[in-house]
Protein backbone atom coordinates (compact mmCIF):
# COMPACT_ATOMS: atom_id res chain seq x y z
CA UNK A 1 -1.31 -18.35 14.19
CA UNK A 2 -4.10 -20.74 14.93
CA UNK A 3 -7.27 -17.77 14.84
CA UNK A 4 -9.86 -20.66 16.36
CA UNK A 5 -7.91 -20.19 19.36
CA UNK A 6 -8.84 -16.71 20.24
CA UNK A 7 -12.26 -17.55 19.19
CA UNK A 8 -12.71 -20.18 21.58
CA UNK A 9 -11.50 -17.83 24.17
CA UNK A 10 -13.55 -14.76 23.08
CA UNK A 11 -16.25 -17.15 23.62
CA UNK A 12 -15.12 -18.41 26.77
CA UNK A 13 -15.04 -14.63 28.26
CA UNK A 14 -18.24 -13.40 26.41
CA UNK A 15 -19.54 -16.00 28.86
CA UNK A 16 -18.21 -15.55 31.49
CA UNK A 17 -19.55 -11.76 31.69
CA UNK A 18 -22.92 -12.55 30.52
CA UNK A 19 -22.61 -11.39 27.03
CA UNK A 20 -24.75 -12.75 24.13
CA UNK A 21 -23.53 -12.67 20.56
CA UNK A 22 -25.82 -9.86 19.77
CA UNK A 23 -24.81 -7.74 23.00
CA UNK A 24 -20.66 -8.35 21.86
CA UNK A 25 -21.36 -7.20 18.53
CA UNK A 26 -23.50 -4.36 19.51
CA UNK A 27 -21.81 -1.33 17.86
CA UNK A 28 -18.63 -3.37 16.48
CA UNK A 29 -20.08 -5.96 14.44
CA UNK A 30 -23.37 -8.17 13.09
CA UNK A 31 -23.91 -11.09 15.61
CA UNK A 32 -23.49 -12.85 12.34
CA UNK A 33 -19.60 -12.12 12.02
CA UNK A 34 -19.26 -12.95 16.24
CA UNK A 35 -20.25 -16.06 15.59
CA UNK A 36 -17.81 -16.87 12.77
CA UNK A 37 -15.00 -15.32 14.65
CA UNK A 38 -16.12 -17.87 17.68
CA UNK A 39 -16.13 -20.69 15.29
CA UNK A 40 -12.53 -20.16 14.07
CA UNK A 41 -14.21 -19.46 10.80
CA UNK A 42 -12.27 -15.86 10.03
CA UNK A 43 -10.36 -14.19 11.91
CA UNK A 44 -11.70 -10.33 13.47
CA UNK A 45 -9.73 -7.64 11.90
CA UNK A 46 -7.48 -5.78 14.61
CA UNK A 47 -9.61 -3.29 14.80
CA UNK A 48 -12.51 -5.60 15.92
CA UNK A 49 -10.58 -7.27 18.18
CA UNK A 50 -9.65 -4.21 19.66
CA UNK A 51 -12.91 -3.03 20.62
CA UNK A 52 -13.97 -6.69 21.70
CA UNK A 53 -11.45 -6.72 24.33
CA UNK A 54 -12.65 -3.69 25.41
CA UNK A 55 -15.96 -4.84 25.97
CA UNK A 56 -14.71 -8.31 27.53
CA UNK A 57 -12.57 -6.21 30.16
CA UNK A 58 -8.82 -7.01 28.77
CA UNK A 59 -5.87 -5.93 26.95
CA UNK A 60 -6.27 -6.95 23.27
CA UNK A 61 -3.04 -8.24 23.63
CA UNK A 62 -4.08 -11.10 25.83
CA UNK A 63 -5.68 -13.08 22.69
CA UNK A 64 -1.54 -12.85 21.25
CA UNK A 65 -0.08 -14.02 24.57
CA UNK A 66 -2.63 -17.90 23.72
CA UNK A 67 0.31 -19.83 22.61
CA UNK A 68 2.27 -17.00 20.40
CA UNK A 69 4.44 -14.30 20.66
CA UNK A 70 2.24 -10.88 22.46
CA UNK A 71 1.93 -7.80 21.07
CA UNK A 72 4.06 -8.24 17.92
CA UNK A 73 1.51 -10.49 16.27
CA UNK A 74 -1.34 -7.36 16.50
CA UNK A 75 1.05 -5.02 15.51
CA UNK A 76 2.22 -6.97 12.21
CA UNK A 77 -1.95 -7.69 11.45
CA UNK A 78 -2.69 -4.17 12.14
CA UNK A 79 0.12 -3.09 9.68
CA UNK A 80 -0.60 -6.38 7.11
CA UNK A 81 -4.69 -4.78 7.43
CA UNK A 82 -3.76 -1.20 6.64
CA UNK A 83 -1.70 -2.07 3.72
CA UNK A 84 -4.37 -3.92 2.33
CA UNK A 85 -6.89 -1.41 2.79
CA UNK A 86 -4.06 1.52 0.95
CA UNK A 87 -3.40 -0.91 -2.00
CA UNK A 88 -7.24 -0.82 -2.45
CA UNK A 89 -7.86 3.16 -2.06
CA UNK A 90 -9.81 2.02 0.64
CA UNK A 91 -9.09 5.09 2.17
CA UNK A 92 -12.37 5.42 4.76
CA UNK A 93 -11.73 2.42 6.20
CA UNK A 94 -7.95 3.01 7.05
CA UNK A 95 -9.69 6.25 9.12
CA UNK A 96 -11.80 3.77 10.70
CA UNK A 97 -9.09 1.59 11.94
CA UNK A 98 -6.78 4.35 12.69
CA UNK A 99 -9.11 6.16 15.09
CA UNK A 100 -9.30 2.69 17.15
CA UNK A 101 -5.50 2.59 17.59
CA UNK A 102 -4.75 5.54 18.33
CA UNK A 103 -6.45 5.27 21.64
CA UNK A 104 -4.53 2.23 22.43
CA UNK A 105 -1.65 2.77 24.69
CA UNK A 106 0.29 0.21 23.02
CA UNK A 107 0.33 2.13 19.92
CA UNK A 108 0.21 5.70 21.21
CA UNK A 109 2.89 5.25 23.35
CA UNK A 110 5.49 4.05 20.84
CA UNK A 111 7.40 6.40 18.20
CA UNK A 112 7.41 3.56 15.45
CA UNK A 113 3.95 2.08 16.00
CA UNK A 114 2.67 5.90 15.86
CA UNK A 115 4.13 6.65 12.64
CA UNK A 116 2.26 3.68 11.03
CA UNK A 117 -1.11 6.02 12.25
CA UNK A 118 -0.06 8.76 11.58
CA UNK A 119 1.07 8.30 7.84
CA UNK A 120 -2.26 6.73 7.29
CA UNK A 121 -4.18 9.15 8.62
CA UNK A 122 -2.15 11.65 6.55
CA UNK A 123 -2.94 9.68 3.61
CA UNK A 124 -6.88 10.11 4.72
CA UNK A 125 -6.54 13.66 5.35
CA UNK A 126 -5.19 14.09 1.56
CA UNK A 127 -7.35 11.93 -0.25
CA UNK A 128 -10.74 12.29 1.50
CA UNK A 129 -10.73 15.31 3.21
CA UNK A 130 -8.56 17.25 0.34
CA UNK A 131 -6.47 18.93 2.61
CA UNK A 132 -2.52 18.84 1.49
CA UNK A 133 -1.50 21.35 4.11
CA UNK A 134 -2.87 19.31 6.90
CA UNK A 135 -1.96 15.89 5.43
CA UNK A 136 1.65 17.01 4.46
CA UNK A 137 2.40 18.21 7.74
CA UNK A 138 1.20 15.03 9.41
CA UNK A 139 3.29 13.31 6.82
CA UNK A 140 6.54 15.21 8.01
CA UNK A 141 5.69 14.66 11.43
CA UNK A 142 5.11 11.35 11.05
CA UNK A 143 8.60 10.96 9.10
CA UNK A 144 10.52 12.61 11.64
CA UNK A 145 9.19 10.12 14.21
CA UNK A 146 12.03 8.08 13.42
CA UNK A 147 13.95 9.42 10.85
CA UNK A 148 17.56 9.53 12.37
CA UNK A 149 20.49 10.00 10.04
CA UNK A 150 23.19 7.78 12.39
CA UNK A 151 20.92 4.77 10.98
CA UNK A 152 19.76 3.04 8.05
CA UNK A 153 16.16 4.33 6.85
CA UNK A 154 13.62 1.64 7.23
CA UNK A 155 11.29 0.42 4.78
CA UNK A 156 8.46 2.39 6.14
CA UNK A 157 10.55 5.65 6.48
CA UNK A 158 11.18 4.69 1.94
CA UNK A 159 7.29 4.55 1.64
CA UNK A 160 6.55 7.64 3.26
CA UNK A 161 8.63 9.44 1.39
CA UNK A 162 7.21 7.62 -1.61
CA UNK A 163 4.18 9.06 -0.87
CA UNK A 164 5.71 13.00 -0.20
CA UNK A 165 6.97 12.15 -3.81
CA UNK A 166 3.38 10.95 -5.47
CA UNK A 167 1.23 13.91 -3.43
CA UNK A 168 4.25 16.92 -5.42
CA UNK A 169 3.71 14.98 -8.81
CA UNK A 170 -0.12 15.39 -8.01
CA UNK A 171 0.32 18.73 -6.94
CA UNK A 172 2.54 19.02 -10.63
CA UNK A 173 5.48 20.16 -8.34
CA UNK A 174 7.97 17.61 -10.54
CA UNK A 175 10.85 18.42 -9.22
CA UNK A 176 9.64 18.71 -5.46
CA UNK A 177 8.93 14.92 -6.13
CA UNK A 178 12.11 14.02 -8.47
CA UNK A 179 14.20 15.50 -5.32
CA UNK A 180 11.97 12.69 -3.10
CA UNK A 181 12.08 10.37 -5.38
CA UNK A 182 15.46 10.33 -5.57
CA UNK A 183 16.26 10.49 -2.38
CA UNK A 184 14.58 6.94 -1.62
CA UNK A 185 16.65 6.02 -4.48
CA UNK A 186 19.42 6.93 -2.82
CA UNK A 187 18.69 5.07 0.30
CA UNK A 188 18.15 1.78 -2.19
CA UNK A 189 21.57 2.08 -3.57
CA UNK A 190 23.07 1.16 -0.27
CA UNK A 191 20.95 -1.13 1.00
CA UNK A 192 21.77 -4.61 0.81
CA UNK A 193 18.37 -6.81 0.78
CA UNK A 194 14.30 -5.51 0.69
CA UNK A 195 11.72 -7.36 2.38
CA UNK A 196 9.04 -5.86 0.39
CA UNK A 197 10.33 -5.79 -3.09
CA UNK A 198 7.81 -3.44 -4.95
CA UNK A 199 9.16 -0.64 -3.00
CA UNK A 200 12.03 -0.38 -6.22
CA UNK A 201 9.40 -1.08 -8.54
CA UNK A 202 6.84 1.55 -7.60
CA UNK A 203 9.75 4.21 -6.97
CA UNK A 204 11.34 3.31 -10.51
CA UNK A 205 7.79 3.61 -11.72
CA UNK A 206 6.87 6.62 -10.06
CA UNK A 207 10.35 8.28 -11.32
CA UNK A 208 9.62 7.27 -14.89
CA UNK A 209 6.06 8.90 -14.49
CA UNK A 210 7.65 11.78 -13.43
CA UNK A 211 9.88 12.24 -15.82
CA UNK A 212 7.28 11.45 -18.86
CA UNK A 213 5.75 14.62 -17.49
CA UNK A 214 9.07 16.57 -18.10
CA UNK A 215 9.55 16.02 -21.33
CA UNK A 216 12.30 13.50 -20.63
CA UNK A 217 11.27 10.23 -22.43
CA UNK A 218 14.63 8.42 -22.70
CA UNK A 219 15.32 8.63 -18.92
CA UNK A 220 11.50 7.34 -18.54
CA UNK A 221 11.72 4.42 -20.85
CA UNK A 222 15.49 3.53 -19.07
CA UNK A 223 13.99 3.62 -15.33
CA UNK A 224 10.98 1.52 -16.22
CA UNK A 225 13.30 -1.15 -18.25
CA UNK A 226 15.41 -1.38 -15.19
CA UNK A 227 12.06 -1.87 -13.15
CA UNK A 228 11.42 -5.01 -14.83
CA UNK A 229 14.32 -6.02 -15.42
CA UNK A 230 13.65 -6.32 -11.70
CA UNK A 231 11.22 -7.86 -11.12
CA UNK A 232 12.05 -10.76 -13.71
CA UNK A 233 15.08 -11.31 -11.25
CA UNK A 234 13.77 -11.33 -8.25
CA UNK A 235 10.55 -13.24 -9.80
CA UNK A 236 8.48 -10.35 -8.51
CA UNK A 237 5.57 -9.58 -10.44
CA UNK A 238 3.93 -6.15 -9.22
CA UNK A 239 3.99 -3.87 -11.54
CA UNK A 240 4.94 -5.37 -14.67
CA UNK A 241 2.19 -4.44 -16.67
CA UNK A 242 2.03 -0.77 -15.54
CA UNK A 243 5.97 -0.76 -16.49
CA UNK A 244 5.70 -2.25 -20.05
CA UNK A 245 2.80 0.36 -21.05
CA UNK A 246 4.99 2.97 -19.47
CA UNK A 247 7.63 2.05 -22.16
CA UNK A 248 5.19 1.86 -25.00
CA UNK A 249 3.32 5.55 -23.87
CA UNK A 250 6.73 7.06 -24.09
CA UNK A 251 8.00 5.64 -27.22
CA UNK A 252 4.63 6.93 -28.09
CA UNK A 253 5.19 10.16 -27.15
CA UNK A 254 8.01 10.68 -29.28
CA UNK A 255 6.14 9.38 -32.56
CA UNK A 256 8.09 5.85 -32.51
CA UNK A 257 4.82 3.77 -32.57
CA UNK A 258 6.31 0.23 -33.79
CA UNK A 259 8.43 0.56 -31.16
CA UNK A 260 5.55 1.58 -28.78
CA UNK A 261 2.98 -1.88 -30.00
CA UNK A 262 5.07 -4.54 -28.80
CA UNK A 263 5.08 -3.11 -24.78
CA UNK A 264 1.25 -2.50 -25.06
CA UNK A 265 0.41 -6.17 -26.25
CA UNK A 266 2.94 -7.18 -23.33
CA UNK A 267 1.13 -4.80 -20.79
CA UNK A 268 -2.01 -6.67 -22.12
CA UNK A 269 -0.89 -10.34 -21.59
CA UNK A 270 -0.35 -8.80 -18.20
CA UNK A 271 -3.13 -7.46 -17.19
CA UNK A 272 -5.63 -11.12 -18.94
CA UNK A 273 -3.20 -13.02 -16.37
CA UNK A 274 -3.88 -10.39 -13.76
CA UNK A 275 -8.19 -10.92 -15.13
CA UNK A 276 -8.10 -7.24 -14.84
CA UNK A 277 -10.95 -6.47 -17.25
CA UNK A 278 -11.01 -2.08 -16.73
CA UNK A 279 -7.55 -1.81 -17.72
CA UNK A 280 -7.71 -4.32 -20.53
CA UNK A 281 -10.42 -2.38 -22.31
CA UNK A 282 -8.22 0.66 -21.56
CA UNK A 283 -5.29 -0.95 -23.43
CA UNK A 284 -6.67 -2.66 -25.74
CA UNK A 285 -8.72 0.62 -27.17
CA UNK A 286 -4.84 2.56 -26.78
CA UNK A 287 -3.61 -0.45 -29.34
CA UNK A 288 -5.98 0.03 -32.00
CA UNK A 289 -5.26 4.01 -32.13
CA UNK A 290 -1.45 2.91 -32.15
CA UNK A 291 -2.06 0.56 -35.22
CA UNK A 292 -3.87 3.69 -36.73
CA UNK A 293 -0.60 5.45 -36.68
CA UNK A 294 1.75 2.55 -37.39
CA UNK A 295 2.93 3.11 -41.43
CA UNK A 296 1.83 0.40 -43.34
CA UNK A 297 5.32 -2.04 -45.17
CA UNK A 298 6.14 -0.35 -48.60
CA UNK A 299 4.61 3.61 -47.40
């Protein structure tokens, strides 16, 4: 999508009502940003753009119908923006952009546009405001929203109950999240193709997690092995550093430290190509107590 576009006409209309910069970005933006967004220089995050149209006196969706297909295109950014903000704990921000949509009709109005909000704001409600009950609830609400069993569970539906699994393994109800767990990987079994192919990753991952905590080590290792085997082929990356430390925590577990080295120094060429410099010192302190307790040739 060609974002100068819907700056030129966000001008255009700011002008045509009488707006200045400073009056459009009056409790959205700085005038500083307004002007970028004018001069095709970035493009306004959806929820921005929502509250500009607002203040310009049209649907939001008339910046999508310049040249491109309406509506979808703010859905997919709105969805592309709130997955960024999740992968990055951002979790105050998701709020922020949640509140906005939900008093648009064009996401209020619609089962599967609602249950992107809602399982967001769920996510909020367990991580800021620490309240499970709530948040759970939400969750199951916002599951059921199109949960059907005569069809094939989306990839959304397979997150969400990715998350039900990570909040019980928080909550150190293991099997509560073994029994979600393995109910997405149910789903995976029969389905043919992923658009988003971390989904196995993170649910092998989270399973072997899981089962570390149990005691059962063997299953652990086996589920992250599979995990990137993976991702090697599909050439998917996510993950693969997480996964090989994984391997060498349980094999350290169980007192098989030579075993347990070679994983940590692969987690670690992971992470320098990843310039990840928190979790390098992390590993790279959990490989010299490992050498500590490798035996030395000959003892």
């Amino acid at each position: 999508m060609d974002y100068s576009v819907i700056g030129k006409k966000i001008r255009e209309l700011r002008k045509v009502v009488g707006l200045t910069q400073g009056d459009l970005a009056e409790d959205i933006c700085t005038q500083a940003l307004i002007s970028r967004i004018e001069k095709g220089d970035i493009y306004p995050s959806a929820t921005a753009l929502y509250q500009i149209s607002l203040k310009l006196g049209v649907d939001v969706n008339y910046f999508f119908e310049i040249g491109t297909t309406p509506r979808i295109d703010y859905f997919r950014e709105v969805e592309r923006q709130l997955r960024s903000l999740r992968l990055k704990r951002r979790f105050t921000e998701i709020m922020e952009m949640v509140r906005t949509e939900l008093k648009n009709p064009f996401f209020n109005k619609d089962s599967d546009k609602l249950q992107l909000l809602y399982w967001h704001k769920a996510i909020y409600l367990f991580e800021i405001e620490k309240d499970p009950e709530t948040a759970f609830a939400l969750l199951e609400q916002a599951y059921q929203l199109t949960a059907h069993q005569k069809k094939a569970a989306t990839e959304r539906e397979m997150e969400i109950l990715m998350t039900f699994g990570t909040w019980e393994t928080l909550s150190h109800n293991n099997q509560r999240a073994l029994y979600y767990y393995k109910k997405v990987e149910g789903i995976l079994n029969h389905t043919e193709q992923l658009h988003d192919k971390s989904i196995k990753t993170r649910l092998f991952y989270n399973l072997s997690r899981v089962l570390t905590q149990s005691g059962h080590y063997e299953e652990a290792i086996d589920y992250c092995l599979r995990a990137i085997r993976w991702c090697i082929e599909e050439e998917h990356l996510w993950g693969l550093g997480e996964l090989h430390y994984h391997v060498g925590y349980n094999y350290e577990l169980v007192g098989d430290y030579e075993k347990a080295l070679p994983y940590v120094n692969k987690a670690i060429l992971m992470f320098e190509l990843r310039n990840d410099d928190t979790h390098l010192a992390f590993l790279k302190r959990r490989k010299e107590e490992i050498l500590e307790r490798v035996p030395c040739p000959g003892t």
